[in-house]
Protein backbone atom coordinates (compact mmCIF):
# COMPACT_ATOMS: atom_id res chain seq x y z
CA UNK A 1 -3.03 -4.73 -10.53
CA UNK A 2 -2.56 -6.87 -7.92
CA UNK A 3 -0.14 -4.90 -5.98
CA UNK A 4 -2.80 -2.49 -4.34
CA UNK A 5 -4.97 -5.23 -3.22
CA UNK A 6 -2.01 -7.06 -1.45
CA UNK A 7 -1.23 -3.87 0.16
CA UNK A 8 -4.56 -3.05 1.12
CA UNK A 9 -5.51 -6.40 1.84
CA UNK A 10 -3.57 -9.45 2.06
CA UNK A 11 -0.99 -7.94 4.04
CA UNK A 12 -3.76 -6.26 6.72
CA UNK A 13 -3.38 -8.96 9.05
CA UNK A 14 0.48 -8.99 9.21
CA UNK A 15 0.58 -5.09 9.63
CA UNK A 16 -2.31 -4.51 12.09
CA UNK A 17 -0.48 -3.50 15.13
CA UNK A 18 -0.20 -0.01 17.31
CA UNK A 19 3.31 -0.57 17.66
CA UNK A 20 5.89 -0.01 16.32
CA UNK A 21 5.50 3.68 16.20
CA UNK A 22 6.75 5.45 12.67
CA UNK A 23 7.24 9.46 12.99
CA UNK A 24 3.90 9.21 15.80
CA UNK A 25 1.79 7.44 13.60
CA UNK A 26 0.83 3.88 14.36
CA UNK A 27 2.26 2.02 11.91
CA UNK A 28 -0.93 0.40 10.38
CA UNK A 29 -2.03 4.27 8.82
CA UNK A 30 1.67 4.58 8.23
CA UNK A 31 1.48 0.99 5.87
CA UNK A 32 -2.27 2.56 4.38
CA UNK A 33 -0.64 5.92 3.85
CA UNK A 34 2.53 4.33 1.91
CA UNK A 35 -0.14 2.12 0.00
CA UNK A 36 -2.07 4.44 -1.07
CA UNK A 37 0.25 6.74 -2.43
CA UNK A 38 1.84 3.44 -4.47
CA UNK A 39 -1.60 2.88 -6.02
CA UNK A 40 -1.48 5.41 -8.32
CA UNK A 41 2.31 4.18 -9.31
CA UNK A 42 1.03 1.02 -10.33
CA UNK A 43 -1.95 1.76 -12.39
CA UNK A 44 0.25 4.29 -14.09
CA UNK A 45 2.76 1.45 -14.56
CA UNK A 46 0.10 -1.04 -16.16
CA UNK A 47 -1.42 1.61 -18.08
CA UNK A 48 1.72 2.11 -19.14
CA UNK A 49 2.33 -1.52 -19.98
CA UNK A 50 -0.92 -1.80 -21.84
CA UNK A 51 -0.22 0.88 -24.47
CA UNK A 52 0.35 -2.24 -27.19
């Protein structure tokens, strides 16, 4: 469960910038877009894990 709050959050500073540019989007909401639609895939995958 760590994996969203690295994405979110540990790597903001590294990925705060306007540029590059990815498909007209600055590439910060690009990196919040992509991590928020891995969220889900990860608590799926430790639900998944947990089942035991």
């Amino acid at each position: 469960m760590l994996v969203p709050y690295v994405l979110f959050v540990g790597a903001l500073p590294l990925v705060n910038r306007v540029r590059p540019v990815v498909l007209g989007l600055p590439f910060l909401f690009v990196w919040l877009l992509g991590a928020t639609l891995l969220t889900p895939l990860a608590v799926w995958l430790v639900r998944r894990g947990d089942r035991g």
